[in-house]
N, C-alpha and C. Protein backbone atom coordinates (compact mmCIF):
# COMPACT_ATOMS: atom_id res chain seq x y z
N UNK A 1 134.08 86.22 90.60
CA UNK A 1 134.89 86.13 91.81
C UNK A 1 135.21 84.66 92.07
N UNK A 2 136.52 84.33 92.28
CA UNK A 2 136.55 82.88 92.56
C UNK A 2 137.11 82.59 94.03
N UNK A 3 136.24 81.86 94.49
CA UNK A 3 136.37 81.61 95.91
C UNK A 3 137.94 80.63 96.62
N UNK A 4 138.21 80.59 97.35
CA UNK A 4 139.50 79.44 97.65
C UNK A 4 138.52 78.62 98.69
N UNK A 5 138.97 77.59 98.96
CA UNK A 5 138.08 76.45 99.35
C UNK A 5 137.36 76.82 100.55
N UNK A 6 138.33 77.26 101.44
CA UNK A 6 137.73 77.52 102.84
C UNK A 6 136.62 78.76 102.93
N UNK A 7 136.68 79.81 101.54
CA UNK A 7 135.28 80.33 101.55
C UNK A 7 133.95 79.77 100.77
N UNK A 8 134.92 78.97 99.99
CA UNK A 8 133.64 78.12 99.32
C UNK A 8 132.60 77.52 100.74
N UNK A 9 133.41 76.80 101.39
CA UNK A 9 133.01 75.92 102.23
C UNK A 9 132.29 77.14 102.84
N UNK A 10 133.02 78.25 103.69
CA UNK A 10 131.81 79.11 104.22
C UNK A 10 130.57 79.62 103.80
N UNK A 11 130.53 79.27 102.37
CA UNK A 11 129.52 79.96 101.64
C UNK A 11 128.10 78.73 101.90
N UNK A 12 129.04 77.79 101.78
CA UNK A 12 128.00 76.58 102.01
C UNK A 12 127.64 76.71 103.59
N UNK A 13 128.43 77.10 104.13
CA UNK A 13 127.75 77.53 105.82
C UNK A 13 126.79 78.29 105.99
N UNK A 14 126.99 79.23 105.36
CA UNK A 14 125.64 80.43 105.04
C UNK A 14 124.78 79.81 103.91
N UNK A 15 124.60 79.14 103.15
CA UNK A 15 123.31 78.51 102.11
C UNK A 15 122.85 77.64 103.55
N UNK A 16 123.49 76.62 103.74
CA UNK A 16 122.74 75.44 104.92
C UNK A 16 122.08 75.99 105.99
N UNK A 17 122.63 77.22 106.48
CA UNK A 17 122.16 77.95 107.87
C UNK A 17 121.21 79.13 107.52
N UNK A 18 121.05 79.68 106.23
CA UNK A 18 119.85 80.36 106.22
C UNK A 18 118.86 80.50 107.07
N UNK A 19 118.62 81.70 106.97
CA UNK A 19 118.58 82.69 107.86
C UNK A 19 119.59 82.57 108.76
N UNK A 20 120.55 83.27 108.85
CA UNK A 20 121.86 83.20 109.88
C UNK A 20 121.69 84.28 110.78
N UNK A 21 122.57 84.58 111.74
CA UNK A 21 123.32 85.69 112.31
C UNK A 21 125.04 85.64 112.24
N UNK A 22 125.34 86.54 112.49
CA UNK A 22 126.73 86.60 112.76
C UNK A 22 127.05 85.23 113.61
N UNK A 23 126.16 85.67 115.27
CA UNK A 23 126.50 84.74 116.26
C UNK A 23 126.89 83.31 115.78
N UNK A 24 125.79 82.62 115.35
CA UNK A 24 125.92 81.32 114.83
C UNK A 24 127.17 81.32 113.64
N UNK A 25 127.26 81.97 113.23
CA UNK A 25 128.31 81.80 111.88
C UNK A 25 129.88 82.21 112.44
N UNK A 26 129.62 82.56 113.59
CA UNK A 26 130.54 82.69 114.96
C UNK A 26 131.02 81.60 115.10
N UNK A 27 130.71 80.77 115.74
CA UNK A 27 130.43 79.57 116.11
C UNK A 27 130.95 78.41 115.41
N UNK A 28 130.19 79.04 113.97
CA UNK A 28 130.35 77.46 113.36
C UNK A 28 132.04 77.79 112.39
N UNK A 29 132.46 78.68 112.34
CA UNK A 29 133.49 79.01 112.20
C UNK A 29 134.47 79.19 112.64
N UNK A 30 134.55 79.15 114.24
CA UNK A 30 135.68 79.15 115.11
C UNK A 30 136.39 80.55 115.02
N UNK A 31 135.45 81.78 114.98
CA UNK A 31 135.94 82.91 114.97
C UNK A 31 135.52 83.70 116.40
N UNK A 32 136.30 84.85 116.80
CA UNK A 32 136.50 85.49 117.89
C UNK A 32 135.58 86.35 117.59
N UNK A 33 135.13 87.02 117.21
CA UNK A 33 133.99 88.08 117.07
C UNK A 33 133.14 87.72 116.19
N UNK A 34 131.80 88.37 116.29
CA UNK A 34 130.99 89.36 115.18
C UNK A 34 131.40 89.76 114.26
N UNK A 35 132.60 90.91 114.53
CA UNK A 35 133.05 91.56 113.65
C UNK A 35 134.05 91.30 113.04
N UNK A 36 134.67 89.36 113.45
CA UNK A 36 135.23 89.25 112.11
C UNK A 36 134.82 88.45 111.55
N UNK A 37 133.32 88.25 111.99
CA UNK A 37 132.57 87.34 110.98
C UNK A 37 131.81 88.30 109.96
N UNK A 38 131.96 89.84 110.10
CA UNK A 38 131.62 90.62 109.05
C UNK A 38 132.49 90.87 108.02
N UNK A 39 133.56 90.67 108.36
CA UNK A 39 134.88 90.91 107.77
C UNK A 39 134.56 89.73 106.65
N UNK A 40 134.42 88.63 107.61
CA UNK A 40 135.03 87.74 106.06
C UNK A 40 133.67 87.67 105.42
N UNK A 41 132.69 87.96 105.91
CA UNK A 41 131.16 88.08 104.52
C UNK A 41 131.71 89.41 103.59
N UNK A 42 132.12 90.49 104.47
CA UNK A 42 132.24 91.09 103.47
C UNK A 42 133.46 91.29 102.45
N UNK A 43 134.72 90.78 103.07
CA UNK A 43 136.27 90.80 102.39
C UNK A 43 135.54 89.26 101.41
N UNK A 44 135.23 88.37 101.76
CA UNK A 44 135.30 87.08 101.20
C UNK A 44 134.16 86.50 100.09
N UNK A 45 133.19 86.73 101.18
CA UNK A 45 131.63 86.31 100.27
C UNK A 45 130.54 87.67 99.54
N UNK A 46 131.20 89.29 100.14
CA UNK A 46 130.45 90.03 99.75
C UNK A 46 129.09 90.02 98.74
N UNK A 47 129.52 89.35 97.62
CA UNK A 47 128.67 89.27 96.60
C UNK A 47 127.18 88.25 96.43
N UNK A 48 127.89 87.07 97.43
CA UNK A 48 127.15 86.34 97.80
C UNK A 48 126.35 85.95 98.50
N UNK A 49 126.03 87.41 99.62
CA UNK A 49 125.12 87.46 100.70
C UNK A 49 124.11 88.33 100.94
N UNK A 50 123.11 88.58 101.27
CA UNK A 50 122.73 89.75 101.59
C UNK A 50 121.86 89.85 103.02
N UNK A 51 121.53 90.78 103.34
CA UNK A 51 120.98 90.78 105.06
C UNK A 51 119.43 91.26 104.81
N UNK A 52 118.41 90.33 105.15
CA UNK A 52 116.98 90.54 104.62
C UNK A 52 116.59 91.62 105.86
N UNK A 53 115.52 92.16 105.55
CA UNK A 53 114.71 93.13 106.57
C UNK A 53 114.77 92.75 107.85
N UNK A 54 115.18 91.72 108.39
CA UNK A 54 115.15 91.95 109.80
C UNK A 54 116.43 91.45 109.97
N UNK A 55 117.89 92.00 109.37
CA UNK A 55 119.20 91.60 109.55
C UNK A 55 119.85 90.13 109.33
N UNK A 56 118.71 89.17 109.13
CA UNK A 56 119.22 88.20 109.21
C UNK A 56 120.23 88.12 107.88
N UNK A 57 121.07 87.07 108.00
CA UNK A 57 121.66 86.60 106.87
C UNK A 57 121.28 85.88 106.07
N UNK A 58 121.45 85.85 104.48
CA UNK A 58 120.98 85.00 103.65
C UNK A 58 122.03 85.27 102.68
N UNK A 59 121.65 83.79 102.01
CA UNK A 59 122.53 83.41 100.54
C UNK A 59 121.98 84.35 99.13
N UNK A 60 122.40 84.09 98.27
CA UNK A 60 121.83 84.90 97.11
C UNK A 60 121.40 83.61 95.80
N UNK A 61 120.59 83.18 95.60
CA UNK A 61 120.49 82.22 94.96
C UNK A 61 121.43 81.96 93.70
N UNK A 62 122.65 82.89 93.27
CA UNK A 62 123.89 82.48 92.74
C UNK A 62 124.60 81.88 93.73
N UNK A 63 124.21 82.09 95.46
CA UNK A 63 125.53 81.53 95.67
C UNK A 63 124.70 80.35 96.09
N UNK A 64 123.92 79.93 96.07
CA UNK A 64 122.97 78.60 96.03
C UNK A 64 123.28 77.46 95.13
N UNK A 65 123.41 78.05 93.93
CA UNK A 65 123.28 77.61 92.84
C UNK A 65 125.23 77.20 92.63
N UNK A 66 126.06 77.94 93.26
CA UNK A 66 127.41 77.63 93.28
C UNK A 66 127.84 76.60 94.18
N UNK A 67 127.31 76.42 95.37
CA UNK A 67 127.40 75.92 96.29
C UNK A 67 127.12 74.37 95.92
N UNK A 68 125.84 74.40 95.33
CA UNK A 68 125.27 73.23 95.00
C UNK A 68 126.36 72.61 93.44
N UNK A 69 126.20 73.09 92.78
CA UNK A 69 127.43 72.69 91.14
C UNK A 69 128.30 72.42 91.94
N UNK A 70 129.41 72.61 93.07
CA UNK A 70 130.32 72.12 94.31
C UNK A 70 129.97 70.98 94.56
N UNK A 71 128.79 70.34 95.08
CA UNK A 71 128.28 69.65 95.45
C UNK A 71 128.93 69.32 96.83
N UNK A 72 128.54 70.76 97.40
CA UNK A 72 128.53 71.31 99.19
C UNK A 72 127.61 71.20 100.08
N UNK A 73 126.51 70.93 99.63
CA UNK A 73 125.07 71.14 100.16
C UNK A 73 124.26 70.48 98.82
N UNK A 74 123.16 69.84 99.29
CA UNK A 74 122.28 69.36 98.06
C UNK A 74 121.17 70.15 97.72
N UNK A 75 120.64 70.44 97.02
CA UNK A 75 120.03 71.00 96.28
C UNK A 75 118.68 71.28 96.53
N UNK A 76 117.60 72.35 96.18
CA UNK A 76 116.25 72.45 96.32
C UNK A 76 115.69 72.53 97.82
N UNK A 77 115.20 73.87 97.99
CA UNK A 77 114.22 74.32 99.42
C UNK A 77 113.32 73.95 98.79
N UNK A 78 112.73 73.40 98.33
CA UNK A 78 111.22 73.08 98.24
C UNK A 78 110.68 72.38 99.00
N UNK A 79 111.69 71.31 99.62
CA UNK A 79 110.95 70.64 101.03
C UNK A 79 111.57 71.21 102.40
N UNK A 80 110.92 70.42 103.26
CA UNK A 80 111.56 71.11 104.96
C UNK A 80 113.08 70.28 104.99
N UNK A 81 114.09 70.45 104.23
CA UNK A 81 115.02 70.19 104.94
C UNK A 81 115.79 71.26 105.66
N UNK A 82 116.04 70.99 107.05
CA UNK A 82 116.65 72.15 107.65
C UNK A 82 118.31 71.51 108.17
N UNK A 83 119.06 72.19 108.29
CA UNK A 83 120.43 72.08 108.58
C UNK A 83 120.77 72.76 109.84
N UNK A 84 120.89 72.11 111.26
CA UNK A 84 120.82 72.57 112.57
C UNK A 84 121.67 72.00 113.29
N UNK A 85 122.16 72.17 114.46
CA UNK A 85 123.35 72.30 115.71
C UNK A 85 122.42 71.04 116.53
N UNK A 86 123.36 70.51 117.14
CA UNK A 86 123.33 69.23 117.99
C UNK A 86 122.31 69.85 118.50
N UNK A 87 122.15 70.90 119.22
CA UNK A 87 120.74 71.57 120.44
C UNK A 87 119.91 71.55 119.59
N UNK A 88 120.06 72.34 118.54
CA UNK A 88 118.82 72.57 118.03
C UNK A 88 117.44 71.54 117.86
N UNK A 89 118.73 70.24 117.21
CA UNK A 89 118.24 69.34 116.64
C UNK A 89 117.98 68.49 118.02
N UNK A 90 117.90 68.32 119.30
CA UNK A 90 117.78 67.93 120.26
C UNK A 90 116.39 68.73 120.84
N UNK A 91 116.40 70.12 120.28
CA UNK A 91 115.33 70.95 120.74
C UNK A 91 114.00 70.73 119.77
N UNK A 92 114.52 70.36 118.75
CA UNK A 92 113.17 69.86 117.52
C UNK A 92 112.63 68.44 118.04
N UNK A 93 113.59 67.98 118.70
CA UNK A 93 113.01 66.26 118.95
C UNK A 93 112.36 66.36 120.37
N UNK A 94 112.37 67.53 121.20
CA UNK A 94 111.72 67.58 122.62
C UNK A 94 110.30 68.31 122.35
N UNK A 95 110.31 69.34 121.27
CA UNK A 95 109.16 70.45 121.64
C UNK A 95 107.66 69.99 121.07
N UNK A 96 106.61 70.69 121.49
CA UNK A 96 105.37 70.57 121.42
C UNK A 96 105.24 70.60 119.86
N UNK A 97 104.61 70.06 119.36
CA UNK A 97 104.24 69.95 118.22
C UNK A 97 102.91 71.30 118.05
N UNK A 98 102.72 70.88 116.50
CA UNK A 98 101.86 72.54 115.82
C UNK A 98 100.56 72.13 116.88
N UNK A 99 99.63 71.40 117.26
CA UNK A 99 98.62 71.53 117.68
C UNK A 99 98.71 71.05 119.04
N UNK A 100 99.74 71.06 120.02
CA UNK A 100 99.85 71.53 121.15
C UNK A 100 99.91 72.21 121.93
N UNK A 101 100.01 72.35 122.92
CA UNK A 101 100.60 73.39 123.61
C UNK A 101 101.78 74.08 123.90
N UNK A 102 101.93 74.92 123.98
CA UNK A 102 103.34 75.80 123.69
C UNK A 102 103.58 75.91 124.60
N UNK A 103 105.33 75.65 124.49
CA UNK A 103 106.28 75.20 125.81
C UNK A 103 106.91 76.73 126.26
N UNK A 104 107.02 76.85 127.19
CA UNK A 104 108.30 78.09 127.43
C UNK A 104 109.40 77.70 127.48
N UNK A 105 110.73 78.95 127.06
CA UNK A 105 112.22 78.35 127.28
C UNK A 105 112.00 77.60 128.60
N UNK A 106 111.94 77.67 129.32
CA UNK A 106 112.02 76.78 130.77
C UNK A 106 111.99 75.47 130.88
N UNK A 107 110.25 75.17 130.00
CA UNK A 107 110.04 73.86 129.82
C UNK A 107 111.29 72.86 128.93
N UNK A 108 111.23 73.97 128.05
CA UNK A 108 111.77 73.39 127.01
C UNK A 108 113.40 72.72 127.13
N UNK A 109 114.02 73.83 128.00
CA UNK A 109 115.59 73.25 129.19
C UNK A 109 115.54 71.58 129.22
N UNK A 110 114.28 72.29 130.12
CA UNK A 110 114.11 71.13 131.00
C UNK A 110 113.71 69.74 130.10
N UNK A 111 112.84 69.68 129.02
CA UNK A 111 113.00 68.19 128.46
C UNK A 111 114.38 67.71 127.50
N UNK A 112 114.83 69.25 126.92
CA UNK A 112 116.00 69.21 126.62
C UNK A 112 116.97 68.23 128.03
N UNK A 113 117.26 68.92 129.03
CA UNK A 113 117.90 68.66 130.03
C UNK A 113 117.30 66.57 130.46
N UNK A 114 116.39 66.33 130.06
CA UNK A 114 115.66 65.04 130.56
C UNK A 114 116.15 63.97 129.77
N UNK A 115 116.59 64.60 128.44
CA UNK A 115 116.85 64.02 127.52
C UNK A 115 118.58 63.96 127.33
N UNK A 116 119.38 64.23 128.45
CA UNK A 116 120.50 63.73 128.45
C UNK A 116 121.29 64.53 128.02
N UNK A 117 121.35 66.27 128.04
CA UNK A 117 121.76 67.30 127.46
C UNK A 117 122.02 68.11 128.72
N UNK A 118 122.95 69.15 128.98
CA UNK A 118 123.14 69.89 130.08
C UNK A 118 123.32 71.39 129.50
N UNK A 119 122.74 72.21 128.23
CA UNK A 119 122.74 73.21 127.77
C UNK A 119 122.42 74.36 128.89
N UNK A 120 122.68 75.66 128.81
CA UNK A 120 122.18 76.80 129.31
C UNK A 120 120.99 77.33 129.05
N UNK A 121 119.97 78.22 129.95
CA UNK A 121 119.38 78.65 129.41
C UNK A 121 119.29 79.72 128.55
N UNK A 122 120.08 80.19 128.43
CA UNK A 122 121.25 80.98 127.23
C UNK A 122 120.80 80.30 125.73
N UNK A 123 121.44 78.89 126.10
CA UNK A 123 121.72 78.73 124.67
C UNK A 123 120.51 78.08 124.12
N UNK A 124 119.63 77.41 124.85
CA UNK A 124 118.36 76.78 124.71
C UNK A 124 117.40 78.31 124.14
N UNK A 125 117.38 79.19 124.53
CA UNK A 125 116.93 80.37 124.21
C UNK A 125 117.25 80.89 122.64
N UNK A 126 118.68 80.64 122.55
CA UNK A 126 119.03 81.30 121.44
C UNK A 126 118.61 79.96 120.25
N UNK A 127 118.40 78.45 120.66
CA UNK A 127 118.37 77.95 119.60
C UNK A 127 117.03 78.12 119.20
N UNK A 128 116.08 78.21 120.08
CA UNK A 128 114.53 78.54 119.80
C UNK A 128 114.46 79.53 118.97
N UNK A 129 115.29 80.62 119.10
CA UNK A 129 115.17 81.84 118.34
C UNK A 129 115.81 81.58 117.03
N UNK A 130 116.39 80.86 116.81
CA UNK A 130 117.00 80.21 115.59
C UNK A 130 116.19 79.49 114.78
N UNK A 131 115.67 78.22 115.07
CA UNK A 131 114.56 77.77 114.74
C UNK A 131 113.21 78.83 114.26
N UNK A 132 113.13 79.38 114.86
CA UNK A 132 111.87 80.41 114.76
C UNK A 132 112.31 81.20 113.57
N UNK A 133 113.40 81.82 113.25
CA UNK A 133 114.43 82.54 112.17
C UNK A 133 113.97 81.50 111.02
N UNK A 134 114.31 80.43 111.05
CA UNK A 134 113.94 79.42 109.65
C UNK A 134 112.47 79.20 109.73
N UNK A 135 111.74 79.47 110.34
CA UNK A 135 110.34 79.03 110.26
C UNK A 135 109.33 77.77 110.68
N UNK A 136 110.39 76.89 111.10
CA UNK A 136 110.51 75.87 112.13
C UNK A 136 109.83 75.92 113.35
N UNK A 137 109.93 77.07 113.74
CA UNK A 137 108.78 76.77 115.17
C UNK A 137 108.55 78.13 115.15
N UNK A 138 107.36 78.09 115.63
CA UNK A 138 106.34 79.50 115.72
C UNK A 138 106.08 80.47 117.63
N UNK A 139 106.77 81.46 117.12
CA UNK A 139 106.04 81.76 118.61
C UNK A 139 105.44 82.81 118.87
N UNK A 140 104.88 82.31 120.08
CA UNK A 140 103.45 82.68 120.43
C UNK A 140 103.74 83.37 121.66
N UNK A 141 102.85 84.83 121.67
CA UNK A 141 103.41 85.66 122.44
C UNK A 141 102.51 85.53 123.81
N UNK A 142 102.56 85.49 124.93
CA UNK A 142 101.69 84.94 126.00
C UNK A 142 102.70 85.83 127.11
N UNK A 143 102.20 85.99 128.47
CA UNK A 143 103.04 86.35 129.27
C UNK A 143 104.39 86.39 129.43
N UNK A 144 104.80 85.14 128.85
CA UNK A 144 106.59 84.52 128.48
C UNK A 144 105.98 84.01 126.68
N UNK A 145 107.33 84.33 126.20
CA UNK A 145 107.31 83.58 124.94
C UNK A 145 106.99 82.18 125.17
N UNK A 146 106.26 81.54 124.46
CA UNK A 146 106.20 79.82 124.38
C UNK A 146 106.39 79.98 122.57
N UNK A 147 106.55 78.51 122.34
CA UNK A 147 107.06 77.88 121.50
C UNK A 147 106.51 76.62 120.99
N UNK A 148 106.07 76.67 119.87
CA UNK A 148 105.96 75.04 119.00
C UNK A 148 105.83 74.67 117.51
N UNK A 149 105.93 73.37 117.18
CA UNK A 149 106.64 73.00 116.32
C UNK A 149 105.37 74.26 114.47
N UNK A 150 105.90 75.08 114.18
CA UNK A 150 105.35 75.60 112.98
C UNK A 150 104.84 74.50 111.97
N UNK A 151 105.33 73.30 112.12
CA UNK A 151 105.19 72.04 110.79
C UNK A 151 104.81 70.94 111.41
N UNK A 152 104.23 69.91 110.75
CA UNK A 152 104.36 68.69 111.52
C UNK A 152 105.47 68.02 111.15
N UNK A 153 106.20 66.81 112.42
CA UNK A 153 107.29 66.36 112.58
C UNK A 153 107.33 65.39 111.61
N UNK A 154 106.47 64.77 110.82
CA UNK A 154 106.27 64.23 109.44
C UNK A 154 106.69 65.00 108.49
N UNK A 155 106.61 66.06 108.26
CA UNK A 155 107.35 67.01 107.03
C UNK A 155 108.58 67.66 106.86
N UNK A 156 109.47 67.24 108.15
CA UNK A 156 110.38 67.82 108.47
C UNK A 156 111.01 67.01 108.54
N UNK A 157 112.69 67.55 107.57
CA UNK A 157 113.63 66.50 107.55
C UNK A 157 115.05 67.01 108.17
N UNK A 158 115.26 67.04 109.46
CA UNK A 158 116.60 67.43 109.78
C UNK A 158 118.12 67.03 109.58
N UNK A 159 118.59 67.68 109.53
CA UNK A 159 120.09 66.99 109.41
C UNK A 159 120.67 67.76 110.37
N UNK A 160 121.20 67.29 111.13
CA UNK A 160 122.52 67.63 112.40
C UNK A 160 124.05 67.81 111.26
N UNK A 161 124.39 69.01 112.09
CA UNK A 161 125.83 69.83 111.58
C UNK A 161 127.18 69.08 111.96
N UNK A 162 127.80 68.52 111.31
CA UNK A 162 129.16 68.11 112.46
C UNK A 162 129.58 69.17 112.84
């Protein structure tokens, strides 16, 4: 199957954002629905995706391996590099680390919010749950969900999305 650029490039949206959802691939695509962000995985990238046991989205290590020969994305999960949204990456630089104490969305707004950011608690919610999707932060089930860092901030190499 040969891709035209603008799905190449999406394909590299889905390798970098592993574990995806629609939502986010929403987003980072400038599309009006869900459902035509199913459309073009499945009219466009079909072959190259598949949806693991708990729906998320993932690449297929051909389209890893295509993406990368492109030289779209660089190469090798073997270390923590993660590929994340201005919040996210604003939400990795506020939260409790692995042997702290675990923050709730609330807290977490709020140092977000301290730190010169005016997000929702909407979206502060959904990036935690994102993070947590890649394995990035762990949570811990308590009266309210809390939240903290799964890795130490030494092993983790982020890169922010334009």
């Amino acid at each position: 199957m040969t891709l035209s650029d603008e799905a190449l490039q999406r394909l590299a949206d889905v390798v970098a954002l592993q574990p995806t959802k629609n939502a986010e691939l929403q987003g980072e695509w400038d599309l009006e629905s869900g459902s035509e962000v199913h459309q073009v995985l499945e009219s466009d990238l079909g072959e190259y995706y598949y949806r693991d046991e708990d729906s998320l989205i993932r690449a297929t290590p051909e389209a890893a391996e295509l993406v990368e020969r492109e030289g779209l994305v660089e190469g090798g999960n073997d270390d923590l590099t993660v590929h994340v949204s201005a919040l996210q990456c604003r939400v990795l630089e506020v939260i409790a680390g692995p042997e702290a104490e675990p923050q709730s969305v609330v807290s977490v707004l709020q140092d977000v919010r301290e730190a010169g950011e005016d997000p929702s608690v909407d979206d502060v919610r959904s990036a935690l749950g994102s993070l947590t999707d890649k394995g990035i932060l762990e949570r811990i089930r308590t009266t309210v969900p809390t939240y903290r860092l799964a890795v130490e901030r030494d092993e983790l190499t982020v890169e922010k999305r334009e």
